[in-house]
Protein backbone atom coordinates (compact mmCIF):
# COMPACT_ATOMS: atom_id res chain seq x y z
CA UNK A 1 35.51 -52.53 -33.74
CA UNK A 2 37.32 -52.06 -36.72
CA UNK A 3 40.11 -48.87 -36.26
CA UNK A 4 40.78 -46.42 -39.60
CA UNK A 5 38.09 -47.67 -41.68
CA UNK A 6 38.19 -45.25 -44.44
CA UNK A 7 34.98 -43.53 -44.91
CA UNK A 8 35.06 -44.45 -48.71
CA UNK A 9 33.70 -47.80 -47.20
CA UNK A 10 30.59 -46.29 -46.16
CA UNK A 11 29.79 -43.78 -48.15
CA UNK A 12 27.52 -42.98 -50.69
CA UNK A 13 28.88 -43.33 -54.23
CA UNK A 14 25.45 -43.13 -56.66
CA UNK A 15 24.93 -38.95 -55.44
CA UNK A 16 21.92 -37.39 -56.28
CA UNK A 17 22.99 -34.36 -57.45
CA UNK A 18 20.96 -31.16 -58.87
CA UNK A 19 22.30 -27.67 -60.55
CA UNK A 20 21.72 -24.25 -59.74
CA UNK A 21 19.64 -24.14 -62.60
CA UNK A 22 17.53 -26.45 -61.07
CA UNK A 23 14.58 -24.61 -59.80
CA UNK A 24 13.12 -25.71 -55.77
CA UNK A 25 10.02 -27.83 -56.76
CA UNK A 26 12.35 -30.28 -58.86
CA UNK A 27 14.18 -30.09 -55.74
CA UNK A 28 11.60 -31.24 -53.53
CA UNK A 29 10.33 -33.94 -55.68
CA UNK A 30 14.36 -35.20 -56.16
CA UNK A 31 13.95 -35.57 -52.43
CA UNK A 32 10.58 -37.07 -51.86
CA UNK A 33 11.55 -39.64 -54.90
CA UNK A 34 14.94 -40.54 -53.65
CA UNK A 35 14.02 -40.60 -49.84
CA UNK A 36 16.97 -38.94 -49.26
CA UNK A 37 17.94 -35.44 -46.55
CA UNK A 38 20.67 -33.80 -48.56
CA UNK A 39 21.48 -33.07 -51.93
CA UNK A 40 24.67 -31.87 -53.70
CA UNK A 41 24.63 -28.81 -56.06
CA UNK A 42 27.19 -29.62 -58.73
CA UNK A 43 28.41 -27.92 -61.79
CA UNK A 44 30.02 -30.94 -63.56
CA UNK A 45 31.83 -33.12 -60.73
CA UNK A 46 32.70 -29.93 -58.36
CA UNK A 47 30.47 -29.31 -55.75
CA UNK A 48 28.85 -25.63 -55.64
CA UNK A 49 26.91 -25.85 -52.52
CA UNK A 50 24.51 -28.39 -50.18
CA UNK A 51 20.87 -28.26 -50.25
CA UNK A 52 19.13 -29.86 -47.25
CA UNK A 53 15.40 -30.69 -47.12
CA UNK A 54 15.57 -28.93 -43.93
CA UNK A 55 16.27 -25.79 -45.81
CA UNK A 56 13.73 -25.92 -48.32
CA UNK A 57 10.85 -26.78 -45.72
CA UNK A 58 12.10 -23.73 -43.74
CA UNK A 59 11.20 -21.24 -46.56
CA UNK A 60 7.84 -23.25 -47.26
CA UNK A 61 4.61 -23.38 -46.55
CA UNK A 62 5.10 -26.99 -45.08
CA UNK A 63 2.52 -26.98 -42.43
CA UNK A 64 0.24 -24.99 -44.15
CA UNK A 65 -2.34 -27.81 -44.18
CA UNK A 66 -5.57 -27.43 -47.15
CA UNK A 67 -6.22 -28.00 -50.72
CA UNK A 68 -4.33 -26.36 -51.99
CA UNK A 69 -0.57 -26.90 -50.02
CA UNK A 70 0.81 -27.53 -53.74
CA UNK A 71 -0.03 -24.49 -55.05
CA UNK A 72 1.45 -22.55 -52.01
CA UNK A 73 4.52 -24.65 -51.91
CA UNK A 74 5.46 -23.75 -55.51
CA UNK A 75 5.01 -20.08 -55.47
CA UNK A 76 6.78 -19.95 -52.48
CA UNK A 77 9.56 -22.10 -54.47
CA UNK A 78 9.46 -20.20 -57.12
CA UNK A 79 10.44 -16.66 -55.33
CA UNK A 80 13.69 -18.34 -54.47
CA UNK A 81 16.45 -20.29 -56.68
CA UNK A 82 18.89 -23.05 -55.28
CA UNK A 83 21.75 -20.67 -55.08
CA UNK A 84 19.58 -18.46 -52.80
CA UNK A 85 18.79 -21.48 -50.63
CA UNK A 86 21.97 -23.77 -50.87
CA UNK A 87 24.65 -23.97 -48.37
CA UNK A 88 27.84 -22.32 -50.21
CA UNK A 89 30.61 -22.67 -47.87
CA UNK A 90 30.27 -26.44 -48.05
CA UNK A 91 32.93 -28.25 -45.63
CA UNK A 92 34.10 -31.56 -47.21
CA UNK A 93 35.97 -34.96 -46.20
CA UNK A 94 38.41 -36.97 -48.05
CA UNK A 95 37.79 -40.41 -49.48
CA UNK A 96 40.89 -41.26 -47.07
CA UNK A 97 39.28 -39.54 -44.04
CA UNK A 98 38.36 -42.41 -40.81
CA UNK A 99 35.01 -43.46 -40.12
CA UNK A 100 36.24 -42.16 -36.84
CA UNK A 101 37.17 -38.55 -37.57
CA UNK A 102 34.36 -37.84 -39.66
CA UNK A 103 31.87 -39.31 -36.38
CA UNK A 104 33.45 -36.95 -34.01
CA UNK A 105 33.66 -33.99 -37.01
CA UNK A 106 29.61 -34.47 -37.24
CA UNK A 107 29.29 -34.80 -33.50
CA UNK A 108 30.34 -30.96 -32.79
CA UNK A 109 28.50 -29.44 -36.32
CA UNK A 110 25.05 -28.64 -37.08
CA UNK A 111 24.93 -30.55 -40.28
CA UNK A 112 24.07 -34.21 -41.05
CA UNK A 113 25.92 -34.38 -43.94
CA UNK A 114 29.43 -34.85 -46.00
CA UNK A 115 30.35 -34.61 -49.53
CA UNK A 116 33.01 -36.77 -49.88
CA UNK A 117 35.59 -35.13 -52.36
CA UNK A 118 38.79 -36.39 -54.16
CA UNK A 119 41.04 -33.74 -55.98
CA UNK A 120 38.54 -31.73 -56.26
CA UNK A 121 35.44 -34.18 -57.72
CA UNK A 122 32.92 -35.24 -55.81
CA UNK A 123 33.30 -39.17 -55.39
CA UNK A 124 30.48 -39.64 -52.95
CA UNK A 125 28.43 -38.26 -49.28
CA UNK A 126 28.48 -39.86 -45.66
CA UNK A 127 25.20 -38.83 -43.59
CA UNK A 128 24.91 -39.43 -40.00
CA UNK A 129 22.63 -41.89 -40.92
CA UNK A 130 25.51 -43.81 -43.10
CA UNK A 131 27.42 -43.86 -39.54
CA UNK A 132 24.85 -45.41 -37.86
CA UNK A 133 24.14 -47.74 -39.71
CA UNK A 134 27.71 -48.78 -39.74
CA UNK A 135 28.14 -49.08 -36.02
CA UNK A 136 25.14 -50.81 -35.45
CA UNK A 137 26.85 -53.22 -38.20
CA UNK A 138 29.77 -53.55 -35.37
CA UNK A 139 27.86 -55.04 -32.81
């Protein structure tokens, strides 16, 4: 196995990104379209905060099961904003950081994901399904 891979190799560089002044359905359909767990909150290229689909399906209706599931979801959605649901004190990793460190960082957290920042822009995010997918390129 390779040693100090950078995690720039892996990562993410095409983010899906939204604003705060995106509202929660455009989130949810951002991460239905994209098939993707975790979504950036930007303001230009610096990161404001994390939303995870985990967090917007704990303040939903999601297993409210009828007709009308849509209609709950988005007035549910709509008592909230991004800010209010968002992760703010968002922990970050280097481009320069090793596929190594950020394994074992991700081991001991409760999160799945990593924007990857570079003086202060956000260059790209590592999931613990990009690090998977890399080891089981190793073998």
């Amino acid at each position: 196995m390779k040693k100090r891979v950078p995690i720039s190799q892996i990562m993410t560089r095409n983010v899906v990104t939204l604003t705060i002044k995106d509202d929660l359905v455009t989130a949810e359909e951002t991460f239905k379209k994209n098939r993707i767990r975790h979504i950036p909150i930007v303001s230009g290229n610096n990161i404001l905060g994390m939303l995870s689909y985990t967090d917007l399906m704990r303040i939903s209706f999601a297993d409210a099961i009828d007709d009308n599931e849509y209609e709950v979801d988005t007035m549910v959605y709509n008592m909230f904003s991004i800010e209010q649901v968002m992760v703010k004190d968002v922990v970050s990793v280097p481009p320069t950081a090793t596929v190594k460190e950020v394994a074992q960082f991700l081991s001991l957290k409760e999160f799945h994901a990593l924007p990857v920042v570079d003086e202060g822009k956000l260059v790209g995010i590592v999931t613990t399904t990009d690090l998977i997918k890399y080891l089981v390129e190793q073998y």
